[in-house]
Each structure stands twice: as C-alpha cells, then as structure tokens.
N, C-alpha and C. Protein backbone atom coordinates (compact mmCIF):
# COMPACT_ATOMS: atom_id res chain seq x y z
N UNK A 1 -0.99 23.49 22.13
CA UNK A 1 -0.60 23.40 20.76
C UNK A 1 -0.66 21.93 20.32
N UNK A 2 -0.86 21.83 19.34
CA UNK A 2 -1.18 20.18 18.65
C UNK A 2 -0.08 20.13 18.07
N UNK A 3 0.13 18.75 17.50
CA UNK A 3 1.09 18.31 16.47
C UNK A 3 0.58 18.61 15.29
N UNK A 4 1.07 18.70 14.29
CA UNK A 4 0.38 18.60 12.51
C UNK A 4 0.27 17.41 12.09
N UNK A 5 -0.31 17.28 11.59
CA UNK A 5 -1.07 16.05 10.86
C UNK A 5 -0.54 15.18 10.37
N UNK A 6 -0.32 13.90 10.37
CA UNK A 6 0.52 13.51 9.68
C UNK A 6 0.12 13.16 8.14
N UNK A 7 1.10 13.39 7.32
CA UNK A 7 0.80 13.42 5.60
C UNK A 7 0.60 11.74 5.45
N UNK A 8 -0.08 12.12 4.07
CA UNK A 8 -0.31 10.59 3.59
C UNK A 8 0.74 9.57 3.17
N UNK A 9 1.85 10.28 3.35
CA UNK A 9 3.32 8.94 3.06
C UNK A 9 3.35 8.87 4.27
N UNK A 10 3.06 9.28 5.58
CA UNK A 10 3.83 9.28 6.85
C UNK A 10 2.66 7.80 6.88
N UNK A 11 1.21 8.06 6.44
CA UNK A 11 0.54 7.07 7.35
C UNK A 11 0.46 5.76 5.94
N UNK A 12 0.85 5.81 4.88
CA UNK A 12 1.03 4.60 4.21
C UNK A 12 2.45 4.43 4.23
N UNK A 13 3.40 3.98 4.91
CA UNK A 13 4.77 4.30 4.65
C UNK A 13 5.28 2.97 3.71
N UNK A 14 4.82 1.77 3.53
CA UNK A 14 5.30 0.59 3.10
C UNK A 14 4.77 0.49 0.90
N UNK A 15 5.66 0.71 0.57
CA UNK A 15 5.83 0.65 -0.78
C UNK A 15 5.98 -0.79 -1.25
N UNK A 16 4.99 -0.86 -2.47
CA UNK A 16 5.31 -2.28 -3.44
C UNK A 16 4.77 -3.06 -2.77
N UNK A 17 3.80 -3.27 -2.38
CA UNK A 17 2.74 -4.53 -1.78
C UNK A 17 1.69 -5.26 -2.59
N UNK A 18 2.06 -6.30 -3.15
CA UNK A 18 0.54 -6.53 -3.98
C UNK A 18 -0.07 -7.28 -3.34
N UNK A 19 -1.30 -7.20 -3.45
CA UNK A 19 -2.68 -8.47 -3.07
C UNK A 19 -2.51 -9.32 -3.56
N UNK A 20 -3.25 -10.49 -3.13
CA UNK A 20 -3.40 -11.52 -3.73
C UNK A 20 -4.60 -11.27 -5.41
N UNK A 21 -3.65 -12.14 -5.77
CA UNK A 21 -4.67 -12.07 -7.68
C UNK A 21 -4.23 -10.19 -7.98
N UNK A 22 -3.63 -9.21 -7.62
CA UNK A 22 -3.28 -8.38 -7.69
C UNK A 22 -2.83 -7.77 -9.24
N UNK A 23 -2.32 -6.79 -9.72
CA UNK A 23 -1.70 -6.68 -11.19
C UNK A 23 -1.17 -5.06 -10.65
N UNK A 24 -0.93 -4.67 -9.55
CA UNK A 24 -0.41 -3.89 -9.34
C UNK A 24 0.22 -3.63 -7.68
N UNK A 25 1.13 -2.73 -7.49
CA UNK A 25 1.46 -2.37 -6.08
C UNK A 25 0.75 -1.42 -5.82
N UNK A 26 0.63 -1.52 -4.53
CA UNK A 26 -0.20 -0.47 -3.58
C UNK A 26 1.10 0.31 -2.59
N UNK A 27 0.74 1.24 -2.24
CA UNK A 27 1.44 1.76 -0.96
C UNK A 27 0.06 1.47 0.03
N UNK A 28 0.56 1.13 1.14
CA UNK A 28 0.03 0.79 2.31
C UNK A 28 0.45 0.77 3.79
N UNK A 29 -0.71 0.97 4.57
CA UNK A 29 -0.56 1.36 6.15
C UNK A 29 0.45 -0.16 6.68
N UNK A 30 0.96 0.30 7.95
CA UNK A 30 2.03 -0.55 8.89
C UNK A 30 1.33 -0.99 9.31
N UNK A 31 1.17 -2.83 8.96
CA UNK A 31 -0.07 -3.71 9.87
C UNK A 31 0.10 -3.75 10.90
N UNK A 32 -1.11 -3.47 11.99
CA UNK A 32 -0.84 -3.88 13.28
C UNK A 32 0.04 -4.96 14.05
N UNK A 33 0.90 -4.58 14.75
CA UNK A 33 2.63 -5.63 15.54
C UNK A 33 2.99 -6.55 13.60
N UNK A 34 3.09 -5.85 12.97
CA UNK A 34 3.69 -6.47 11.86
C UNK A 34 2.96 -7.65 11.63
N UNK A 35 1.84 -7.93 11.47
CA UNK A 35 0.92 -9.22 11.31
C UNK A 35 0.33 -8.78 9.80
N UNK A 36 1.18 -9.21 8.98
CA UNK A 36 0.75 -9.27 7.59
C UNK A 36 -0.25 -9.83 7.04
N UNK A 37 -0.87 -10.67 7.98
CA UNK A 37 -2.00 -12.13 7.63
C UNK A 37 -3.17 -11.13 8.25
N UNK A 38 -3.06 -10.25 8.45
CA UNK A 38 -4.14 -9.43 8.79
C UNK A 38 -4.53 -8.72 7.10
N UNK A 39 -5.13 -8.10 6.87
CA UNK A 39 -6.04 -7.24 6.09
C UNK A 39 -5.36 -5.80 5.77
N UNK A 40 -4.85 -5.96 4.65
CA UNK A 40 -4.14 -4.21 4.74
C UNK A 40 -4.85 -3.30 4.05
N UNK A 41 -4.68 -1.90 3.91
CA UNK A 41 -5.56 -1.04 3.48
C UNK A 41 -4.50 -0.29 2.59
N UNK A 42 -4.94 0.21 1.70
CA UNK A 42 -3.70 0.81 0.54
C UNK A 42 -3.98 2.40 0.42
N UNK A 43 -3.60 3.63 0.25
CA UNK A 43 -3.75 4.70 -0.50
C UNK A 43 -4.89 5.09 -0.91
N UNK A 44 -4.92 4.25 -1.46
CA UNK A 44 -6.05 4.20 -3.39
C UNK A 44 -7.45 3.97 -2.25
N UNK A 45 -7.51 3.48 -1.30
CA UNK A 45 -8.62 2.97 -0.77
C UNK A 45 -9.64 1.32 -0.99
N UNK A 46 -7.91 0.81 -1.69
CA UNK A 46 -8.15 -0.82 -1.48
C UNK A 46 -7.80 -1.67 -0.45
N UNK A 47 -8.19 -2.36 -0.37
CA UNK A 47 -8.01 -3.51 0.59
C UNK A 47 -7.68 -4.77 0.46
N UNK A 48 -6.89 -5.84 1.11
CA UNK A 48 -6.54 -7.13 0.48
C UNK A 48 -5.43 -7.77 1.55
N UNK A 49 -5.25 -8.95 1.06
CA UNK A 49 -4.40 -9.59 1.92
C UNK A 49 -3.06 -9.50 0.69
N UNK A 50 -1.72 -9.41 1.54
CA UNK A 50 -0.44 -9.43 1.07
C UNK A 50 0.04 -10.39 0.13
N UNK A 51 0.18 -10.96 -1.12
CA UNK A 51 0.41 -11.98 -2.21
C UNK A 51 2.07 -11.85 -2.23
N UNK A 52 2.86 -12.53 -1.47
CA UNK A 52 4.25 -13.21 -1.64
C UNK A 52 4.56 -14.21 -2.26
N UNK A 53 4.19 -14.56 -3.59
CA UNK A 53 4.40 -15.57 -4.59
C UNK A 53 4.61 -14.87 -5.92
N UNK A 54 5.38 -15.30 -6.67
CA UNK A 54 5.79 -14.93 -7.80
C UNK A 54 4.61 -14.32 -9.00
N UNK A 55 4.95 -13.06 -9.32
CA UNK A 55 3.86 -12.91 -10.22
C UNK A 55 3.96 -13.13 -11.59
N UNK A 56 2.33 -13.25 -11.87
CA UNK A 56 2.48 -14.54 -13.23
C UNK A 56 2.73 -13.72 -14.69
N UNK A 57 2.57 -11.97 -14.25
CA UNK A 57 3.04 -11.41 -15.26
C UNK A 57 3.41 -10.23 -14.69
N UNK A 58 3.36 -8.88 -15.30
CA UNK A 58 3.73 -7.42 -15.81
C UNK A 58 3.30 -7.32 -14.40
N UNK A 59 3.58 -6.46 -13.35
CA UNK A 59 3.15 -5.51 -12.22
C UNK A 59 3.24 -4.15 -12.37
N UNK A 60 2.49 -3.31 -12.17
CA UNK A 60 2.93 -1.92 -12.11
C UNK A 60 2.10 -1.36 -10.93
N UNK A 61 2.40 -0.11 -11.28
CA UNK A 61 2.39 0.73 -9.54
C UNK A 61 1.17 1.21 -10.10
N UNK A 62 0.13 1.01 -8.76
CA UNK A 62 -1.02 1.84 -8.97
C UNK A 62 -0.90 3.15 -8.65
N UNK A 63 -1.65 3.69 -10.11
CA UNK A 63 -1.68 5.21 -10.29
C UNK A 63 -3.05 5.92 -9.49
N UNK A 64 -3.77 4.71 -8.21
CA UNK A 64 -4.41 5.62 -7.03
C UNK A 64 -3.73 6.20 -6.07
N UNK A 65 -2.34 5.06 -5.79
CA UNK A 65 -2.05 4.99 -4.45
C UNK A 65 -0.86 6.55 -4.58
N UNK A 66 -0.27 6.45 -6.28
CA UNK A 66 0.65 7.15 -6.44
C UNK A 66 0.17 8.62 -6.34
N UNK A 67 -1.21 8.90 -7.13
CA UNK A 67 -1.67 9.96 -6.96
C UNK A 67 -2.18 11.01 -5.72
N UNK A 68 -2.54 9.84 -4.65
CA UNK A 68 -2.91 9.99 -3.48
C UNK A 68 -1.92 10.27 -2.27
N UNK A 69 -1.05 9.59 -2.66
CA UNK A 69 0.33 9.81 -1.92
C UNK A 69 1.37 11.31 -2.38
N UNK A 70 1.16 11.48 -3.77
CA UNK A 70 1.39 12.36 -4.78
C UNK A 70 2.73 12.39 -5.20
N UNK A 71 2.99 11.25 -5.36
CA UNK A 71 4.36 11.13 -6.29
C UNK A 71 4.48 9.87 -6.87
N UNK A 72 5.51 9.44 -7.67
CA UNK A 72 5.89 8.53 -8.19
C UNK A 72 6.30 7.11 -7.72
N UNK A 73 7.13 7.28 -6.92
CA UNK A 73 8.25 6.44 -6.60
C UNK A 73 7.63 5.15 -6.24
C-alpha cells in the first residue's frame, strides 16, 4: 500500500514570500536545510530569490499561487 500524495499546501507550505523586485507574495516550497540564498520555486510556477527589504509599495497575494493552492489565505 502507498501513502497518498501529498496536496499542494503540504508541498508549498511557507506563505508570504516575495522575490526580489517582486509586487506580490508567493506561497512556496521549504528550501533545502533552510538555505534561503538558494532559488525558491512558488505555486504559480515562479521562481526567484527571497527579497527581505522593505517594500517600496502595495503587495498583494498572487492570485496563481492562491488558485493553485486553492484558497485564499
């Protein structure tokens, strides 16, 4: 017998991540041993490095990652 699959929140579990030059959050996969300076992959099927500096305006939640994940939050 196998396990079931795991769903698409199980394998993006990290909420509110923006890229660099970004204008929105992604949900995204658990970087390998927590190495953020690595390359993350989002939901939506973007990619980017992690932007921890103040943003210069409005952010909102991308409506790929939300749709793909299939909820809001």
């Amino acid at each position: 017998m196998t396990a079931p699959a795991p769903t698409l929140a199980d394998e993006y579990p990290i909420e509110n991540v923006r890229f660099v030059n970004g204008r929105t959050w992604h949900r995204t996969r658990r970087p390998v041993d927590e190495r953020w300076w690595d390359r993350l992959e989002a939901a939506c099927g973007k990619t980017g490095y992690r932007c921890r500096g103040y943003p210069g305006g409005a952010i909102t939640q991308c409506r790929g990652c939300a749709k793909a994940v299939g909820d809001n939050t």
